[in-house]
C-alpha atoms as a PDB file:
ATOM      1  CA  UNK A   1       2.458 -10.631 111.280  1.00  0.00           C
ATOM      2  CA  UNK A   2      -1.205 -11.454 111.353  1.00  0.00           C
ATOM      3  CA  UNK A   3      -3.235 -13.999 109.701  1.00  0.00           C
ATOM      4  CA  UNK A   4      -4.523 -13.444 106.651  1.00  0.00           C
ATOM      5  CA  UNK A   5      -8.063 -15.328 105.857  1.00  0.00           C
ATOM      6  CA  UNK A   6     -10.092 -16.280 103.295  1.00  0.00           C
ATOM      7  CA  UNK A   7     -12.847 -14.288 103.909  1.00  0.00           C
ATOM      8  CA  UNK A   8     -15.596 -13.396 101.213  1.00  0.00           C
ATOM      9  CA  UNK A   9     -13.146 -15.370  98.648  1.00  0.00           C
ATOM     10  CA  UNK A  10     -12.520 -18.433  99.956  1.00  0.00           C
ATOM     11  CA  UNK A  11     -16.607 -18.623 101.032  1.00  0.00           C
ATOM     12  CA  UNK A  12     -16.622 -17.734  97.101  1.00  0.00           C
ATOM     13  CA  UNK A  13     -14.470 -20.455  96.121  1.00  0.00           C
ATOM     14  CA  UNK A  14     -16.093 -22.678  98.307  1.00  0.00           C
ATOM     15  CA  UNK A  15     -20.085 -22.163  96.989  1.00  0.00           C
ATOM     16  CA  UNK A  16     -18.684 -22.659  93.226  1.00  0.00           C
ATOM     17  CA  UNK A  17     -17.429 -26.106  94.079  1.00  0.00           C
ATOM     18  CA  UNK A  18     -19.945 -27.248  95.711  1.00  0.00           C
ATOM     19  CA  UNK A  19     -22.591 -26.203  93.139  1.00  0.00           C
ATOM     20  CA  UNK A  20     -20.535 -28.250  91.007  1.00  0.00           C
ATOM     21  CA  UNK A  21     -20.886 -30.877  93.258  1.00  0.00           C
ATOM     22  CA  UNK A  22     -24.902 -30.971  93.461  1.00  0.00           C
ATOM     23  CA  UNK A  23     -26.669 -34.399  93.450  1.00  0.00           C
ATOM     24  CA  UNK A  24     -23.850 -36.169  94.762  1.00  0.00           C
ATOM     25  CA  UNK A  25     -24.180 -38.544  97.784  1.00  0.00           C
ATOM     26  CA  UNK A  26     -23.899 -37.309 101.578  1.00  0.00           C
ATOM     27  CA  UNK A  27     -21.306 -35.153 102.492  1.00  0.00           C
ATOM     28  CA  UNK A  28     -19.871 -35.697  99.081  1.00  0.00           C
ATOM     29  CA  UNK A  29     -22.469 -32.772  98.021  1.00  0.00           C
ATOM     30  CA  UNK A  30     -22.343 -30.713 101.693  1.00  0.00           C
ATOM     31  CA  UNK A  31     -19.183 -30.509 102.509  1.00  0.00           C
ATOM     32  CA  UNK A  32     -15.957 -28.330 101.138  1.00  0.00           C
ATOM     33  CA  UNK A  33     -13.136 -31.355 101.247  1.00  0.00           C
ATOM     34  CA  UNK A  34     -15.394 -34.630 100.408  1.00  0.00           C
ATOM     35  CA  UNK A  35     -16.988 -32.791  97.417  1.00  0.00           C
ATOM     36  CA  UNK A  36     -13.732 -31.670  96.456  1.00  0.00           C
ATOM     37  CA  UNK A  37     -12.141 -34.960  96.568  1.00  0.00           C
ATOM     38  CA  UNK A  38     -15.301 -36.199  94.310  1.00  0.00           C
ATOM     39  CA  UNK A  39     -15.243 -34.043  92.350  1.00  0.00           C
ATOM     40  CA  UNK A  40     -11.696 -33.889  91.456  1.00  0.00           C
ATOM     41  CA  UNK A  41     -11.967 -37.991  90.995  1.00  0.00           C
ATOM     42  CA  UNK A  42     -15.465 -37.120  89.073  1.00  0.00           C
ATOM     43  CA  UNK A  43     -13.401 -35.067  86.034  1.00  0.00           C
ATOM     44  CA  UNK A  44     -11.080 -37.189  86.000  1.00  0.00           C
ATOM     45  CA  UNK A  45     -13.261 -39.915  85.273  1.00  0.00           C
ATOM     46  CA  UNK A  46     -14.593 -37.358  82.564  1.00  0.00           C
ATOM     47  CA  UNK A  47     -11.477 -36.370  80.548  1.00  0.00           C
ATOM     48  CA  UNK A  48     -10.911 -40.240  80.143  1.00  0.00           C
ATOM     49  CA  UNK A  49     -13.990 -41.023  78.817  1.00  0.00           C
ATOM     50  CA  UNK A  50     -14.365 -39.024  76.459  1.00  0.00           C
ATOM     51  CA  UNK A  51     -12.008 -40.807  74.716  1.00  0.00           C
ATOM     52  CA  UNK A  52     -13.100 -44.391  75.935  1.00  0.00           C
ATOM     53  CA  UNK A  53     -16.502 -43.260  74.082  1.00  0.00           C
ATOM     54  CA  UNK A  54     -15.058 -42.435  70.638  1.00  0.00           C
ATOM     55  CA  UNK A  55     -12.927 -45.521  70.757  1.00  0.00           C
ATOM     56  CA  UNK A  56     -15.908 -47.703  71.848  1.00  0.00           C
ATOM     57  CA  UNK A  57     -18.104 -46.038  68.874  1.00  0.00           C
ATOM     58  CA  UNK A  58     -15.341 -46.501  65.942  1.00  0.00           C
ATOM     59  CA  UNK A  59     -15.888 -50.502  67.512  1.00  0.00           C
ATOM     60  CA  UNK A  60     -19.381 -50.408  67.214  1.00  0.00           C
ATOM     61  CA  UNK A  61     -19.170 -49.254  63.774  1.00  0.00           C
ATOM     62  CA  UNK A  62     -16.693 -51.650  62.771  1.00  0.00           C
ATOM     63  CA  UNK A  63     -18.829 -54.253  64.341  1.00  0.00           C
ATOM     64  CA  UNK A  64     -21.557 -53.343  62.640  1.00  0.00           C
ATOM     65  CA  UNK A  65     -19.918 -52.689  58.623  1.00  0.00           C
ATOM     66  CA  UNK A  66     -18.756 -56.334  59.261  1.00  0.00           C
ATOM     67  CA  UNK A  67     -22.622 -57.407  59.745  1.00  0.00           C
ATOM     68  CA  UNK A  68     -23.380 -55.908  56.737  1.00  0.00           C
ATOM     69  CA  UNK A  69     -20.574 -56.640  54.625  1.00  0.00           C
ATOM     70  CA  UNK A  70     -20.592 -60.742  55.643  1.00  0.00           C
ATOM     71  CA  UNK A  71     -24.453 -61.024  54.841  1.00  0.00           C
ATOM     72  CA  UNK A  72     -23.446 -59.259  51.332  1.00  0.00           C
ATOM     73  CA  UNK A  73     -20.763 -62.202  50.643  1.00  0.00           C
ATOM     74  CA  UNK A  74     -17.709 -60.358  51.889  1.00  0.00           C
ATOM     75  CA  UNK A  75     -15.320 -59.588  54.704  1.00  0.00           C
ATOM     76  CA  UNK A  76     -14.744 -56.065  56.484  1.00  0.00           C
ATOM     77  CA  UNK A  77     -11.234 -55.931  55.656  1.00  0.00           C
ATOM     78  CA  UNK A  78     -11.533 -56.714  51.991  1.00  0.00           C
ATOM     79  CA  UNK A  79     -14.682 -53.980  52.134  1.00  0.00           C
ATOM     80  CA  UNK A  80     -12.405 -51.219  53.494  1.00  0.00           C
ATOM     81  CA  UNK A  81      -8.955 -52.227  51.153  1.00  0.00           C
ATOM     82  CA  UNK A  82     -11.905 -52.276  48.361  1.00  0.00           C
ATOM     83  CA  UNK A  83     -13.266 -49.185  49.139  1.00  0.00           C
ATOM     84  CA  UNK A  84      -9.795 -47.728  49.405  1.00  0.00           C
ATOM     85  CA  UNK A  85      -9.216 -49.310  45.683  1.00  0.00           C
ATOM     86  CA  UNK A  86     -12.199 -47.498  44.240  1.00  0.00           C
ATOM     87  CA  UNK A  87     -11.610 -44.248  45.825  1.00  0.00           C
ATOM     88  CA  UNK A  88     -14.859 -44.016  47.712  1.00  0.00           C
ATOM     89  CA  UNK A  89     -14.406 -41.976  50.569  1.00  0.00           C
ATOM     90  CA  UNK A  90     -16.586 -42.679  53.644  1.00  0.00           C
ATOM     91  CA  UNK A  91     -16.052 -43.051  57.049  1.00  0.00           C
ATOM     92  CA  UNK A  92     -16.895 -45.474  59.582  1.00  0.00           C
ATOM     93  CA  UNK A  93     -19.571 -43.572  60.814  1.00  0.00           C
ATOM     94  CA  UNK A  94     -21.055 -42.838  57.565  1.00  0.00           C
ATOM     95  CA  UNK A  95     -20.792 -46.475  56.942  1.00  0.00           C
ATOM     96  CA  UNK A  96     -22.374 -47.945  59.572  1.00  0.00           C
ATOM     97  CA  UNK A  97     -25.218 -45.806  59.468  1.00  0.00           C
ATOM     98  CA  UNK A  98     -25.917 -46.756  56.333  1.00  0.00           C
ATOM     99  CA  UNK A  99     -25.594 -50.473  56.844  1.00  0.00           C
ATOM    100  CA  UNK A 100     -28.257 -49.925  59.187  1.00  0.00           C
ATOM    101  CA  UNK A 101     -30.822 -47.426  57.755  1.00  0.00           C
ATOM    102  CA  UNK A 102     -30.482 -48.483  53.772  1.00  0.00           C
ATOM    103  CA  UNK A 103     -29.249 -51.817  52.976  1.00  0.00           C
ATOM    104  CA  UNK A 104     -30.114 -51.132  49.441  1.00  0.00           C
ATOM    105  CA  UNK A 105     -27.134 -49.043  49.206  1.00  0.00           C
ATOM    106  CA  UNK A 106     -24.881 -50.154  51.368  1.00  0.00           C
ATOM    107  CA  UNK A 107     -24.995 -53.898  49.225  1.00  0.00           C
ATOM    108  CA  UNK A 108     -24.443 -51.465  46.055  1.00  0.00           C
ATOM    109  CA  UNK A 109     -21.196 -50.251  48.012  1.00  0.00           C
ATOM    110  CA  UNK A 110     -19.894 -53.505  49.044  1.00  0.00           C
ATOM    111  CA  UNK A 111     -20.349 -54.709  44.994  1.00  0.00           C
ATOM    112  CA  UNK A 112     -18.566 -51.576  44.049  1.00  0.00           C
ATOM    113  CA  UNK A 113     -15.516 -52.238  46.894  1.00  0.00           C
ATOM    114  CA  UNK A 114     -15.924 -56.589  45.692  1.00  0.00           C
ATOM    115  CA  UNK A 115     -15.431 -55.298  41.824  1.00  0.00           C
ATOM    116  CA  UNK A 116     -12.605 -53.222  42.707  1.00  0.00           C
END
């Protein structure tokens, strides 16, 4: 039986990973296998993360709600379970942002979450 080859496919194949694989190092961007290899390792490192990231930004937020909430005379766990009591529904996110860019409001929060 005779061989069957790639042809215009494989050439096909090859060109769209290594497009992908622009601006990497070497032979890591020139040729088929290494840039395969990287790349391969490259999403990898991708699909992980992206969920490192949101788990180091819910930190950063907590971080930063616990600033705010010790220089307004309480904790961040007593914030949150007093937040919780008083039904006021806001994120981390929304939180820390606002711990940040109005301090104004986010001390009226924490004497709303310290009365309830």
């Amino acid at each position: 039986m005779a061989r069957v080859k790639g042809g215009p496919y494989g050439r096909r194949r090859h060109k769209r990973l290594l497009k992908m694989a622009e601006g990497y190092y070497l032979t890591r961007s020139k040729l088929y296998r290494r840039a395969s290899e990287t790349l391969l390792s490259g999403l990898v490192y991708a699909f992980r993360d992206r969920r490192v990231r949101k788990r180091d930004l819910r930190k950063l937020w907590i971080t930063r709600i616990n600033a705010a909430a010790r220089s307004n005379g309480i904790s961040y766990s007593r914030l949150i379970a007093g937040l919780k009591k008083a039904e006021i529904n806001l994120n981390r996110k929304m939180l820390a942002d606002i711990a940040v860019r109005d301090p104004q409001t986010f001390a009226k929060i924490a004497e709303q979450a310290k009365s309830a």
